[in-house]
N, C-alpha and C. Protein backbone atom coordinates (compact mmCIF):
# COMPACT_ATOMS: atom_id res chain seq x y z
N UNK A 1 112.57 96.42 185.82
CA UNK A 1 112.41 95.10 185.23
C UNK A 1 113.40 94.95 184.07
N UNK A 2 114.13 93.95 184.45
CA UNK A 2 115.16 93.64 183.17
C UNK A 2 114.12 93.41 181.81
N UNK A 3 114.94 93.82 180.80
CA UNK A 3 114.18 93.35 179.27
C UNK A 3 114.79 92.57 179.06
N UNK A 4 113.85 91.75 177.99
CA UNK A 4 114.09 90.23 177.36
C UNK A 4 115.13 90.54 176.41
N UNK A 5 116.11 89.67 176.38
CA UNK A 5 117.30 89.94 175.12
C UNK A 5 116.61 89.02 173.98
N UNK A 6 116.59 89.31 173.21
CA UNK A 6 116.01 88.77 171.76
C UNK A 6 117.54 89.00 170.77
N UNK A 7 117.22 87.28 170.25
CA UNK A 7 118.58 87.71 168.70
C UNK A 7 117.59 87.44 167.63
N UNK A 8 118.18 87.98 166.61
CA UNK A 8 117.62 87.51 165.08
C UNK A 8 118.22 86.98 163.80
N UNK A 9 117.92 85.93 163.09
CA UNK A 9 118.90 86.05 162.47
C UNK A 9 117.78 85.21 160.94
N UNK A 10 118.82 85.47 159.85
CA UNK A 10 117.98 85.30 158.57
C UNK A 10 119.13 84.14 157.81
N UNK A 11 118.71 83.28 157.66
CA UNK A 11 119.70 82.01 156.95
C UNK A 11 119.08 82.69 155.64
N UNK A 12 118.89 81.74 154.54
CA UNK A 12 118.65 80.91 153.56
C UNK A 12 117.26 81.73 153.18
N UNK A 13 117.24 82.73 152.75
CA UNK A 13 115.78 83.70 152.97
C UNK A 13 116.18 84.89 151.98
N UNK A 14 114.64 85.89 151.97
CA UNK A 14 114.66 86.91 151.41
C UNK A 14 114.59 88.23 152.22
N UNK A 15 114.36 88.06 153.34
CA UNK A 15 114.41 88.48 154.53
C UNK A 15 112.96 89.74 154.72
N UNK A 16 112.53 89.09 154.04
CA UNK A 16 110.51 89.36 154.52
C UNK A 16 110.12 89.63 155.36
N UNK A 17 110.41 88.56 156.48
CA UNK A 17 109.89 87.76 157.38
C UNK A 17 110.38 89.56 158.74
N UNK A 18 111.42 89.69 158.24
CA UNK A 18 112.21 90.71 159.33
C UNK A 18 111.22 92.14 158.58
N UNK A 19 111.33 92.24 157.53
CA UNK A 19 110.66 93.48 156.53
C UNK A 19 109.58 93.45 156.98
N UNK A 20 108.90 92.35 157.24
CA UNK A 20 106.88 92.32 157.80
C UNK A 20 107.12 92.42 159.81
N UNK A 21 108.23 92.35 160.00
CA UNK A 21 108.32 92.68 161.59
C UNK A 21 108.44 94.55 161.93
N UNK A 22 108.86 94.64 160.73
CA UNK A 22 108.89 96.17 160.84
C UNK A 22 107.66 97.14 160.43
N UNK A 23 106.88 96.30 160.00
CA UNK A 23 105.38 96.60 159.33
C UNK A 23 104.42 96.90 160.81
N UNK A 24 105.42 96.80 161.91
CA UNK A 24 104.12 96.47 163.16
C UNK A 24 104.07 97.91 163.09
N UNK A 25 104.78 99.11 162.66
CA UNK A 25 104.76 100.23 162.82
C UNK A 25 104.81 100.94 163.85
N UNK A 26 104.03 101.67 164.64
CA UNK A 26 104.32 102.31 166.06
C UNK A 26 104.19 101.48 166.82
N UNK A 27 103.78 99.79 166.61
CA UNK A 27 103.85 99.19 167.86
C UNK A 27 104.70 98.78 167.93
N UNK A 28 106.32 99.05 167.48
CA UNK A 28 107.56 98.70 167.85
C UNK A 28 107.76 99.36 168.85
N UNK A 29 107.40 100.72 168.93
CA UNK A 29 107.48 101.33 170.49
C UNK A 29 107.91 100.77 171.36
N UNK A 30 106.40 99.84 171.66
CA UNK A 30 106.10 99.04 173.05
C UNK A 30 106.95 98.21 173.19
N UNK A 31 107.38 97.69 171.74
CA UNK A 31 108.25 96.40 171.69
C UNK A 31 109.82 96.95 172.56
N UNK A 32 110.22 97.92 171.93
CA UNK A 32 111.35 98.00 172.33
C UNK A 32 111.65 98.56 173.90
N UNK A 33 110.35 98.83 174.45
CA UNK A 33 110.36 99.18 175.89
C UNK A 33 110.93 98.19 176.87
N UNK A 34 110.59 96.97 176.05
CA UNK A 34 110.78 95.40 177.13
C UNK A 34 111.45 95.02 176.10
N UNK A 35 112.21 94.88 175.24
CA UNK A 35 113.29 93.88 174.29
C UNK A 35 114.30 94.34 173.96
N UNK A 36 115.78 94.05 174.33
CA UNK A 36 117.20 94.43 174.13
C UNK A 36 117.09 93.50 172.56
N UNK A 37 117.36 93.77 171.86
CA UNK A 37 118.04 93.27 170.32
C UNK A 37 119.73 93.13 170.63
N UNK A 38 119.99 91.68 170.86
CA UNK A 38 121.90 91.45 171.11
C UNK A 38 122.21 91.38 169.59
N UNK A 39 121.54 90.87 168.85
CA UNK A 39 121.85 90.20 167.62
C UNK A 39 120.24 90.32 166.37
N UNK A 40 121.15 91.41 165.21
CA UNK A 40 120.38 91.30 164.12
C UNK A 40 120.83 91.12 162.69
N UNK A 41 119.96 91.15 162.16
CA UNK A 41 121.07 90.63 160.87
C UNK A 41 121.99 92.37 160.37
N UNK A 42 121.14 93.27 160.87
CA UNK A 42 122.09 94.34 160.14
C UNK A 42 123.43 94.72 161.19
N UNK A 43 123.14 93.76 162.35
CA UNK A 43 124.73 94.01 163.42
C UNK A 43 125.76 93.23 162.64
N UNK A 44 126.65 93.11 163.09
CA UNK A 44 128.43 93.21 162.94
C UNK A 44 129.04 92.07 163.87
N UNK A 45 127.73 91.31 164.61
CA UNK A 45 128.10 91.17 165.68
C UNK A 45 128.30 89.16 165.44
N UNK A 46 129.15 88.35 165.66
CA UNK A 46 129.65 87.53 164.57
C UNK A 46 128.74 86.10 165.21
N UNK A 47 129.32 86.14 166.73
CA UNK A 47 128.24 85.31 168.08
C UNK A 47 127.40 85.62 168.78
N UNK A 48 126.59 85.08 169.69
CA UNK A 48 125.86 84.76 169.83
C UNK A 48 126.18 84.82 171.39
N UNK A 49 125.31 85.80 172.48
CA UNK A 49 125.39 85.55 173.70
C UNK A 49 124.34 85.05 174.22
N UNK A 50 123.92 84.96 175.64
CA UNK A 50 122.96 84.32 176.07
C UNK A 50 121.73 85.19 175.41
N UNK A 51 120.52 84.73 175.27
CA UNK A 51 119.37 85.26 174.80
C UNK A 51 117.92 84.29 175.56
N UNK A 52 117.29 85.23 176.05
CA UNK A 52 115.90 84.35 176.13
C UNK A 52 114.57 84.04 174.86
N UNK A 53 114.92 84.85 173.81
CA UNK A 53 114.28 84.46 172.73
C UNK A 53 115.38 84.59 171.14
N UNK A 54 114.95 83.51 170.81
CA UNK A 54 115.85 83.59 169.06
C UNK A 54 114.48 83.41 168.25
N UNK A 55 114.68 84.10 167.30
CA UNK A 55 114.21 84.06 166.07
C UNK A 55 114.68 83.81 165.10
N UNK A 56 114.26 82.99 164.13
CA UNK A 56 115.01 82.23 162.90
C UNK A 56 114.12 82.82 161.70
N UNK A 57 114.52 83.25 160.69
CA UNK A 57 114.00 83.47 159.24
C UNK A 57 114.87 82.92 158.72
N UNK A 58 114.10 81.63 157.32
CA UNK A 58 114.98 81.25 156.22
C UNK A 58 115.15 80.01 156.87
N UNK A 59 115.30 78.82 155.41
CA UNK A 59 115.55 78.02 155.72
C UNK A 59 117.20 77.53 155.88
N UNK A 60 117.74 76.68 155.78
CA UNK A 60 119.11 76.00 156.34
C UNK A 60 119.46 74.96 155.10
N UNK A 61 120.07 75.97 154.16
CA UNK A 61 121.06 75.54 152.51
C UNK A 61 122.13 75.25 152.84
N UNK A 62 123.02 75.69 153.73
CA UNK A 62 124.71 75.52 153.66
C UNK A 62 125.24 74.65 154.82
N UNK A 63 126.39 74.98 155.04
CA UNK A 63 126.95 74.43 156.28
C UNK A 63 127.00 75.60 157.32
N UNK A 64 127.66 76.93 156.85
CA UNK A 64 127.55 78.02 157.72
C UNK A 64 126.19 78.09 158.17
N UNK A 65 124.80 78.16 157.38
CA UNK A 65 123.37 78.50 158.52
C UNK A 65 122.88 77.10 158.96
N UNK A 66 123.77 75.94 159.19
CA UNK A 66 123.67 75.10 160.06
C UNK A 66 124.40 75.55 161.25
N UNK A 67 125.63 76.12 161.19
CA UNK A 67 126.07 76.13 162.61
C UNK A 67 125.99 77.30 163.03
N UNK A 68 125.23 78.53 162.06
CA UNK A 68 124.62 79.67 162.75
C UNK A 68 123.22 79.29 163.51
N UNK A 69 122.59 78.04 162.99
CA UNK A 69 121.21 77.87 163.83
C UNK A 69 121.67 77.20 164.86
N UNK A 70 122.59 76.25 164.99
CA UNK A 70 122.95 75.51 166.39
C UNK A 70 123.62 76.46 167.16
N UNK A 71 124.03 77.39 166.82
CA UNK A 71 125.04 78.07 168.28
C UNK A 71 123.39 78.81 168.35
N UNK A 72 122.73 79.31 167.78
CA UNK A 72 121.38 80.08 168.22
C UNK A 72 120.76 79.59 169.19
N UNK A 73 120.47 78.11 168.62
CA UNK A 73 119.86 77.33 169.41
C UNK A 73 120.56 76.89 170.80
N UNK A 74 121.44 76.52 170.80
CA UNK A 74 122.76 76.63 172.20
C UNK A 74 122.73 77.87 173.07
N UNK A 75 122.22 79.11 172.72
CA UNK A 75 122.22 80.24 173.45
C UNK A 75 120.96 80.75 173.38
N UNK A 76 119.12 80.08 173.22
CA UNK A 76 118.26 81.35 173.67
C UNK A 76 117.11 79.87 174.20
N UNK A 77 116.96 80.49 175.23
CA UNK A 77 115.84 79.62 175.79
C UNK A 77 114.71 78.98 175.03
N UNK A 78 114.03 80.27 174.32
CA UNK A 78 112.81 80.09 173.11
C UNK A 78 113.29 80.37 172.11
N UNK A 79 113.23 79.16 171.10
CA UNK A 79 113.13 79.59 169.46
C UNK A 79 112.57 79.46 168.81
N UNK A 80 111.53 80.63 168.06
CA UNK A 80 110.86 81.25 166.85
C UNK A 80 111.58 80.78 165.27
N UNK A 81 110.12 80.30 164.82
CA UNK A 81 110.82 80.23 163.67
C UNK A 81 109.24 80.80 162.34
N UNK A 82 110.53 82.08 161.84
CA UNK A 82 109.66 82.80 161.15
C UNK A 82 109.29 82.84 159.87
N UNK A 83 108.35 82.74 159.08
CA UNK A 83 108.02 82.43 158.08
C UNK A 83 108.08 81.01 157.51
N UNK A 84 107.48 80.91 156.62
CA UNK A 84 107.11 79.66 155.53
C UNK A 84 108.89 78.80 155.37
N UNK A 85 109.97 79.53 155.01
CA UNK A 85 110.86 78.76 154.94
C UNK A 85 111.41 78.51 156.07
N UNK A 86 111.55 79.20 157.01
CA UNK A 86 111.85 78.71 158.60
C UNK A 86 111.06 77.53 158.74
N UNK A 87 109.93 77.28 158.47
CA UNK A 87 108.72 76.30 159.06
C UNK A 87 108.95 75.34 158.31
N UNK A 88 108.84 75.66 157.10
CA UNK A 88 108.44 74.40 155.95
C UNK A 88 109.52 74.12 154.97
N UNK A 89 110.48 75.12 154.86
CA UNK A 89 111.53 74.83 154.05
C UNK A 89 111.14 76.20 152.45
N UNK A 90 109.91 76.37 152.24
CA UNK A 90 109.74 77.61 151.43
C UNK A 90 110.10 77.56 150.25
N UNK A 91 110.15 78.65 149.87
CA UNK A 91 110.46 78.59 148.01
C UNK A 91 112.27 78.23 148.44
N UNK A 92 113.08 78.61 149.00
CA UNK A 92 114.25 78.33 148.91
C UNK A 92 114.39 76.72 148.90
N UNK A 93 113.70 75.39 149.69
CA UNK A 93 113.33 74.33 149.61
C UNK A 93 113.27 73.73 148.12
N UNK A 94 112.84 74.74 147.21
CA UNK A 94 112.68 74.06 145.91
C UNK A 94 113.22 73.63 145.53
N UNK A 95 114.90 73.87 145.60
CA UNK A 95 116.26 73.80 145.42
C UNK A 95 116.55 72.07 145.85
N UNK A 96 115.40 71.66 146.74
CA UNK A 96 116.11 70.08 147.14
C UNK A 96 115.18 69.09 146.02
N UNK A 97 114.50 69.79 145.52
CA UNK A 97 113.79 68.64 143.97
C UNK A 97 114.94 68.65 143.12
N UNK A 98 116.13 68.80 143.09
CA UNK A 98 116.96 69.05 141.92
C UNK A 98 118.63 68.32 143.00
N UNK A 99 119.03 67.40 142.11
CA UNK A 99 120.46 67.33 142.82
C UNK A 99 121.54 68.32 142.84
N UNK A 100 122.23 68.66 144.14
CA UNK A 100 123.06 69.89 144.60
C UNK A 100 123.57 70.10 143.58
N UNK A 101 124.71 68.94 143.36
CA UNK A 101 125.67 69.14 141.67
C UNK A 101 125.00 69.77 140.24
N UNK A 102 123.65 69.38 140.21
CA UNK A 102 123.14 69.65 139.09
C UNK A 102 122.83 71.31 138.90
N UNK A 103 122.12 71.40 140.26
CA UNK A 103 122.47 72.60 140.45
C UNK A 103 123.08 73.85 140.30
N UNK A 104 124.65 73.35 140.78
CA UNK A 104 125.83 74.38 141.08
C UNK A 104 126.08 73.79 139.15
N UNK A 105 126.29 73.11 138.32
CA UNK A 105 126.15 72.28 136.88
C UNK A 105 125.50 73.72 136.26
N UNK A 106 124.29 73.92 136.81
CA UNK A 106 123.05 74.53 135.59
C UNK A 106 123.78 76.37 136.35
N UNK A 107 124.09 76.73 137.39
CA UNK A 107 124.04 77.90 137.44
C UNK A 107 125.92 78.40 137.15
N UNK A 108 126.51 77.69 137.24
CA UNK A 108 127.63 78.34 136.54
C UNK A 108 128.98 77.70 135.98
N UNK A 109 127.84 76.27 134.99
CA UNK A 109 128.58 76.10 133.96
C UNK A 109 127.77 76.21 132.62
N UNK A 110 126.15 75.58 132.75
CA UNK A 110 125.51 75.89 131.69
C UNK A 110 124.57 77.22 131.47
N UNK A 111 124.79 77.87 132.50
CA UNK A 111 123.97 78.78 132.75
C UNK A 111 124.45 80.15 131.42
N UNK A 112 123.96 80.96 130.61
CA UNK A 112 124.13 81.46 129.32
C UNK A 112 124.82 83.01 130.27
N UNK A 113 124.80 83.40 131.26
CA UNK A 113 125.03 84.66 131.66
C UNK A 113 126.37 84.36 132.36
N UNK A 114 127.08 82.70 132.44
CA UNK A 114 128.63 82.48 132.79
C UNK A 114 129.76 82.56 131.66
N UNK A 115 130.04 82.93 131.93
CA UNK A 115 131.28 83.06 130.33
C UNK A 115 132.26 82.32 130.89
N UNK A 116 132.59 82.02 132.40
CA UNK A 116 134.07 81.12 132.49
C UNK A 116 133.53 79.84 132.70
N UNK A 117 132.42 79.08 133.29
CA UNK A 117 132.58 77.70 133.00
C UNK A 117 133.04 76.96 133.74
N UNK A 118 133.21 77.64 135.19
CA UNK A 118 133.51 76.96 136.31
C UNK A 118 132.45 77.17 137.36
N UNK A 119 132.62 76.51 138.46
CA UNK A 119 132.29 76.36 139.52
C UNK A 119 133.26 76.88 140.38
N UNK A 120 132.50 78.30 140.97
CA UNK A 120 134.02 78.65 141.75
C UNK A 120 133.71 78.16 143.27
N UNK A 121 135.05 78.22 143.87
CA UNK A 121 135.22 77.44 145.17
C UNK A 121 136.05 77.89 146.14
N UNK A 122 136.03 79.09 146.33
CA UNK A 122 136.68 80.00 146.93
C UNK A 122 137.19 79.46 148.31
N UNK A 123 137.93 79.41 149.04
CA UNK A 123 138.08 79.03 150.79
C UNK A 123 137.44 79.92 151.15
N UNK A 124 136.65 79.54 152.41
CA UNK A 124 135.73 80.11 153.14
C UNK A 124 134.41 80.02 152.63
N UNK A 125 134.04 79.68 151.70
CA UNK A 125 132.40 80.15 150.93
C UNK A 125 132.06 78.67 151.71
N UNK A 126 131.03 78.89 152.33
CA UNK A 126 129.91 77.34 153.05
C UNK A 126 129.45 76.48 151.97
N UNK A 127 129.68 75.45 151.93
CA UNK A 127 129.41 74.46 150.89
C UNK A 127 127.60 74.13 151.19
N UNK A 128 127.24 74.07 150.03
CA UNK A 128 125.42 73.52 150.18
C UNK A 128 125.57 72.38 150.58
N UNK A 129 124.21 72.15 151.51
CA UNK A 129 123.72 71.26 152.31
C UNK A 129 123.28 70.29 150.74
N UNK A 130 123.31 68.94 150.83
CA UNK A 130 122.44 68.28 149.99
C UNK A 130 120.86 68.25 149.86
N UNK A 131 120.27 68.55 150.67
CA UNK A 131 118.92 68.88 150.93
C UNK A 131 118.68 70.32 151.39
N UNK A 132 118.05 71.52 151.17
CA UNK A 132 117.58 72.32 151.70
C UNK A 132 116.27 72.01 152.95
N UNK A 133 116.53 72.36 154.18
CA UNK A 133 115.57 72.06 155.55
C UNK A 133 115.04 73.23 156.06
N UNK A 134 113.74 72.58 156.67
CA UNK A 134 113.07 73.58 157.14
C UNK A 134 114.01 73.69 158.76
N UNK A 135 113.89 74.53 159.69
CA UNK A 135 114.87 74.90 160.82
C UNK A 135 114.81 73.83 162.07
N UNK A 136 113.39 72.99 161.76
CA UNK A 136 113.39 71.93 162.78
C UNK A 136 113.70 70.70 162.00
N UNK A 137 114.42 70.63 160.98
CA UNK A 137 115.18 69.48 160.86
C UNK A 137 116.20 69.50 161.09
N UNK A 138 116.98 70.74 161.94
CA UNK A 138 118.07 70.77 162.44
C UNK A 138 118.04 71.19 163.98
N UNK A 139 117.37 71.89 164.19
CA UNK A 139 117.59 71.94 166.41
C UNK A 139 115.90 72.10 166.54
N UNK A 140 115.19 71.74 167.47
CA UNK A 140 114.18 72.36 168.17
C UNK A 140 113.81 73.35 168.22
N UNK A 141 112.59 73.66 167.50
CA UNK A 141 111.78 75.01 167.77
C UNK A 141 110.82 74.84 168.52
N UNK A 142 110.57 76.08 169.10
CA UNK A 142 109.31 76.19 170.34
C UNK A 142 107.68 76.81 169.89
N UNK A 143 107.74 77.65 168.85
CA UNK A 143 107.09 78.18 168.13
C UNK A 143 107.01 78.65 167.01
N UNK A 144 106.27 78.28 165.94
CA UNK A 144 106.29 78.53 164.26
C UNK A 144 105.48 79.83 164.15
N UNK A 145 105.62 80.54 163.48
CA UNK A 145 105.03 81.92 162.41
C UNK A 145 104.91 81.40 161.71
N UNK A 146 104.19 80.92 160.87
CA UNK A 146 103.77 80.72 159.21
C UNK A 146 103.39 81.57 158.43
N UNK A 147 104.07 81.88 157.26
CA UNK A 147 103.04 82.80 156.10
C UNK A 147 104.55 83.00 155.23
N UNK A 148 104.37 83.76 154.32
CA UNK A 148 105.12 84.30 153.16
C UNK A 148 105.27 85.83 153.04
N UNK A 149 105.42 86.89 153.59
CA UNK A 149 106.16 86.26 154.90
C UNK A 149 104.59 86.55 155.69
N UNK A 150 104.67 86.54 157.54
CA UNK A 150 104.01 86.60 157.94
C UNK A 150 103.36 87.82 158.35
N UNK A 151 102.23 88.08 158.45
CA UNK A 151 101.73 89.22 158.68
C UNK A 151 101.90 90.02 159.56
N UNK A 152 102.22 91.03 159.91
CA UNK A 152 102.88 92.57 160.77
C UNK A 152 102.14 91.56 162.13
N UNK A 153 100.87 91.60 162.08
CA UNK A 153 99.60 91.45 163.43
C UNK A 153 99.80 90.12 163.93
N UNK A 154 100.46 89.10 163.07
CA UNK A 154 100.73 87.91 163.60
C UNK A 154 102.29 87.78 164.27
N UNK A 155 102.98 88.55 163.69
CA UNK A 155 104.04 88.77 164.48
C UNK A 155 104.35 89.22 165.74
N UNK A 156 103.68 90.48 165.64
CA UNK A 156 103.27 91.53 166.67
C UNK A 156 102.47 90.77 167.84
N UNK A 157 101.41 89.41 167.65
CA UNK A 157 100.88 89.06 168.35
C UNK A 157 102.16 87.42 168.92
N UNK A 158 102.64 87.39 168.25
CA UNK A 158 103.72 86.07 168.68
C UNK A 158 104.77 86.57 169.79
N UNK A 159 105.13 87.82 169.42
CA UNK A 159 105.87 88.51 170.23
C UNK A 159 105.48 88.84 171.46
N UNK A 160 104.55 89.34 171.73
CA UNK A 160 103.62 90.07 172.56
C UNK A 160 103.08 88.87 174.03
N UNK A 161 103.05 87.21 173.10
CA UNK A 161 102.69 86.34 173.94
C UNK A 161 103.94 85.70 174.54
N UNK A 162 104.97 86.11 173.71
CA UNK A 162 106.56 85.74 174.55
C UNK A 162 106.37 86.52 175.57
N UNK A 163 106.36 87.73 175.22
CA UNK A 163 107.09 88.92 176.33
C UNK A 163 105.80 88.85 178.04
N UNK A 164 104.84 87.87 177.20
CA UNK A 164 104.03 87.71 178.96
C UNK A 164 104.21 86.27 179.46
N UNK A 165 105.56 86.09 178.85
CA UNK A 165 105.85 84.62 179.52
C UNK A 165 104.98 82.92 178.73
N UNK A 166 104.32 83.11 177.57
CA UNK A 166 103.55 82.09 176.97
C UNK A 166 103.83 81.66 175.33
N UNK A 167 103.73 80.82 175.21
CA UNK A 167 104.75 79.95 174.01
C UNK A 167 103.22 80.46 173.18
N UNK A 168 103.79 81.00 172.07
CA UNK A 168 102.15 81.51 171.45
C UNK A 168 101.50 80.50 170.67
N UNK A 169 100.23 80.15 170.93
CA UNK A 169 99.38 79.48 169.82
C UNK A 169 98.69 80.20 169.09
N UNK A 170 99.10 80.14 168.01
CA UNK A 170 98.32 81.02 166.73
C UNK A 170 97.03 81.03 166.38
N UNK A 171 95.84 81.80 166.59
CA UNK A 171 94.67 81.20 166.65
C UNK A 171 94.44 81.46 164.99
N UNK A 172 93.36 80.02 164.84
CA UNK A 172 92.74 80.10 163.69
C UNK A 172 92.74 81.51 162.65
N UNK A 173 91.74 82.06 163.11
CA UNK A 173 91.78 83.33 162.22
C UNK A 173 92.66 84.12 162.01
N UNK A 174 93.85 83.95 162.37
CA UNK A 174 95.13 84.76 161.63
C UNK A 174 95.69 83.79 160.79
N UNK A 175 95.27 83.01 160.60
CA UNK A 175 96.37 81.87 159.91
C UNK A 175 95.85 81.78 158.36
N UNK A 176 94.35 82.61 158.45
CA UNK A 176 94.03 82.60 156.78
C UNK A 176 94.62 83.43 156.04
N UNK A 177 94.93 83.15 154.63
CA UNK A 177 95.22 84.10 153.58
C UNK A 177 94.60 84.24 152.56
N UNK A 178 93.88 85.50 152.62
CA UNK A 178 92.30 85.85 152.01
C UNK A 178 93.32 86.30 150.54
């Protein structure tokens, strides 16, 4: 039986969401019996090939993790979107109560730990989005993880309902945070 190719990838994040996937502990085992990993954030690897599941951590600040979520989304049948800022936009979201300029203004021209007083602007650096978004204000997701990040068992169980062919619904009682 062929295994499912799974990519992963972490925009605009603290990367939790991947840190609490590794929390499933020995039940990565099983995981990796049936799941090829093409793409993670600690690969090298720059695109994006075909995939039957993507996973998204972090929300979508720049222009680069806009067109890292659309080629994602362009190449995996199902896409996951993990944690609170994938879903909802998250503490990184906070960033859109405040205008962009004022922003990039307060962190490195008035900010007391800049001594030069510019705004640097290097070629190549992804310019911020004016709004920070949660991942479905930019392509279609198929299924949300919620939490901060989300719990090892809720992951472990999102996964588990991909790999038998079913878009997971999260039942009630995992969704509390005691």
């Amino acid at each position: 039986m062929a295994k499912v190719k799974v990519a992963t990838v972490w925009l605009e994040a603290c990367s939790g969401c991947h840190m609490s996937f590794l929390d499933i502990d020995e039940a990565i085992l099983d995981v990796v019996k049936t799941v090829e990993f093409t793409r993670s954030p600690i690969t090298d690897i720059k695109h994006f090939s075909p995939v039957d599941v993507g996973i998204v951590e972090g929300s979508v600040g720049n222009t680069e993790e806009e067109e890292v979520l659309k080629e994602l989304r362009a190449n995996c049948k199902i896409l996951m979107a993990w944690g609170d800022c994938a879903c909802f936009g998250g503490v990184c979201g906070m960033r859109s109560t405040f205008d962009k300029d004022d922003v990039l203004r307060r962190a490195y021209i008035e900010a007391e730990s800049n001594y030069q007083g510019k705004i640097p602007r290097p070629p190549g650096v992804p310019a911020l989005l004016e709004q920070v978004k949660p991942v479905n204000h930019v392509v279609k997701v198929d299924c949300y993880v919620p939490g901060c990040p989300p719990d090892a068992k809720v992951i472990l169980y999102a996964l588990k309902e991909l790999l038998e062919g079913r878009i997971p619904v999260l039942p009630s009682d995992m969704m509390r945070f005691d």
